[in-house]
Protein backbone atom coordinates (compact mmCIF):
# COMPACT_ATOMS: atom_id res chain seq x y z
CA UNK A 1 -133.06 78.36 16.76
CA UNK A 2 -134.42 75.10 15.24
CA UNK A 3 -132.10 74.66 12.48
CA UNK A 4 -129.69 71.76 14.45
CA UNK A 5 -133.18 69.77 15.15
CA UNK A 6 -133.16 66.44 13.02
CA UNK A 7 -137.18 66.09 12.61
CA UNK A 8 -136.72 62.23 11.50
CA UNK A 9 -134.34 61.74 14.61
CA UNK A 10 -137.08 62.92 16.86
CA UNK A 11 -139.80 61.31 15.61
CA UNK A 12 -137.99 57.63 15.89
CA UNK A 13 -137.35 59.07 19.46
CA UNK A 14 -141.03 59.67 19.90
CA UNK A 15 -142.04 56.58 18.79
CA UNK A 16 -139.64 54.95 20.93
CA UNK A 17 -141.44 56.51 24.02
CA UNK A 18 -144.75 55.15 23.20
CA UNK A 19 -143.54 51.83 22.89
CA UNK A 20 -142.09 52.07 26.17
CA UNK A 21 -145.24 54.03 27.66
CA UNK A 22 -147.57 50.84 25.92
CA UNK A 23 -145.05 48.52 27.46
CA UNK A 24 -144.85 50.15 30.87
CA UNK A 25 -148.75 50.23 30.97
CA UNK A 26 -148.97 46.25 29.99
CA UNK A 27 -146.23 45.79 32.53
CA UNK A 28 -148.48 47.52 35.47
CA UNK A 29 -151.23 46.07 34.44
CA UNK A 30 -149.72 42.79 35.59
CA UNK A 31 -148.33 43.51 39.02
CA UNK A 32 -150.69 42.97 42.04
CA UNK A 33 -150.51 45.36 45.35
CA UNK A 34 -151.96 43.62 48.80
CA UNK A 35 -152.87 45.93 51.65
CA UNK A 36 -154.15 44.31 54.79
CA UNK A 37 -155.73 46.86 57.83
CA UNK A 38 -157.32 45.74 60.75
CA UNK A 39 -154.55 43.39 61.79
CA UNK A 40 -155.30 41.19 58.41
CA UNK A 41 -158.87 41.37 59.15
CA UNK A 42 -159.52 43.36 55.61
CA UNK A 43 -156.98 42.10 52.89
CA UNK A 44 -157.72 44.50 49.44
CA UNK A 45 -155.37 43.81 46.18
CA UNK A 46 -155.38 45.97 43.44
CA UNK A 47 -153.75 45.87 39.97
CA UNK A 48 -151.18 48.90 38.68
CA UNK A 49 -154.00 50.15 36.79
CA UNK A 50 -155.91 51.04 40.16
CA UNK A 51 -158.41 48.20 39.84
CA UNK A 52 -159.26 45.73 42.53
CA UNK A 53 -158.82 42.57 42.06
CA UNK A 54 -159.93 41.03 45.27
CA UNK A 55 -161.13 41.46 48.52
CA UNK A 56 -161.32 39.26 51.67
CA UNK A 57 -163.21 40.64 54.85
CA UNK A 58 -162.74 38.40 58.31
CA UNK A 59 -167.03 37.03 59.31
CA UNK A 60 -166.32 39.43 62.59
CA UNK A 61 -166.57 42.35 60.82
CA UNK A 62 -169.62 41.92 59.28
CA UNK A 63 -171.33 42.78 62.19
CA UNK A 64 -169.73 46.02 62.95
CA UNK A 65 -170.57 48.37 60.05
CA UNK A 66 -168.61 51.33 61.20
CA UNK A 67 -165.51 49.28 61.75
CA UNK A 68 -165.33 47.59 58.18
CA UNK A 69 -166.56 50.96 56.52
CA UNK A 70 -162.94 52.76 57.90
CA UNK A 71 -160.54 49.16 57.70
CA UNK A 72 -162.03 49.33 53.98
CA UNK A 73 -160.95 53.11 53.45
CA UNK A 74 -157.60 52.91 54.86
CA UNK A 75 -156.94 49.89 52.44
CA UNK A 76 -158.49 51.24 49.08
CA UNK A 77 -156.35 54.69 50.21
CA UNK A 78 -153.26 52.70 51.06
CA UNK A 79 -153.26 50.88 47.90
CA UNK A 80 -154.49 53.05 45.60
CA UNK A 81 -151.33 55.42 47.08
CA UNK A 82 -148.95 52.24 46.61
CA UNK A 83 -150.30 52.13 42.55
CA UNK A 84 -149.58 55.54 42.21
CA UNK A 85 -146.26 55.88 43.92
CA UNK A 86 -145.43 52.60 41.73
CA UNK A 87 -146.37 54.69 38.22
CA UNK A 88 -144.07 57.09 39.24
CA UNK A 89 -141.47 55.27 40.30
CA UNK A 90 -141.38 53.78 36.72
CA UNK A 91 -142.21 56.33 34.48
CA UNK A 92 -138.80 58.14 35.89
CA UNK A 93 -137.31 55.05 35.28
CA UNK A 94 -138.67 55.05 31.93
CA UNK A 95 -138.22 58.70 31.24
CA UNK A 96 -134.08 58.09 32.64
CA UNK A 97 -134.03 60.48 35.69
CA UNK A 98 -135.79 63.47 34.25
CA UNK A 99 -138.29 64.70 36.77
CA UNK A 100 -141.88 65.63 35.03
CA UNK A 101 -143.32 65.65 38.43
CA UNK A 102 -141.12 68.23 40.04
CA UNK A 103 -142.32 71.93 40.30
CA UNK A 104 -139.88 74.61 38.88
C-alpha cells in the first residue's frame, strides 16, 4: 500500500508547507482590518492575528453607555469575522484549492 511513497520526497514537501504556513502567518500579521459601526462613530482595527490595534470612539458616545457597549460588539464581531474569513481565504490559497474546512 505504501511501497510507491518516496519518504524523502514528502518530507521536503512538508517542510515546504511550514515555510509557507510561517510565511502566511508573518504575512497576516501585517495586514490591518478597519470596521466602523455607528455611522463612523466607533472605528476598531485589528491585525490578521485577531489583535487590536486601535480604537477611536466619537466624545458623544461617552455619555451613552448602552450605545457604545453594542457599536463596540458589532465592531470587535465584524472584524474579528473579517480576520477569520481572511485566514481562510489564504490558507486555501496556500493549501492550492484543497478544502480542509469542508465537511465530508
Amino acid at each position: 500500500m505504501f511501497d510507491n511513497i518516496n519518504l524523502g520526497e514528502m518530507g521536503k514537501m512538508l517542510e515546504q508547507m511550514q515555510e509557507q504556513a510561517k510565511q502566511l502567518e508573518n504575512d497576516l500579521a501585517e495586514r490591518t482590518f478597519t470596521v466602523k459601526t455607528g455611522g463612523g462613530m466607533v472605528k476598531l482595527e485589528m491585525n490578521g492575528k485577531g489583535e487590536v490595534v486601535d480604537l477611536e470612539i466619537d466624545d458623544s458616545l461617552l455619555e451613552d453607555k448602552s450605545s457604545l457597549q453594542i457599536l463596540l460588539i458589532a465592531a470587535i464581531n465584524d472584524a474579528v469575522k473579517m480576520v477569520e474569513d481572511n485566514k481562510k481565504h489564504s490558507a486555501m490559497g496556500m493549501l492550492g484549492g484543497i478544502n480542509p474546512f469542508a465537511s465530508k
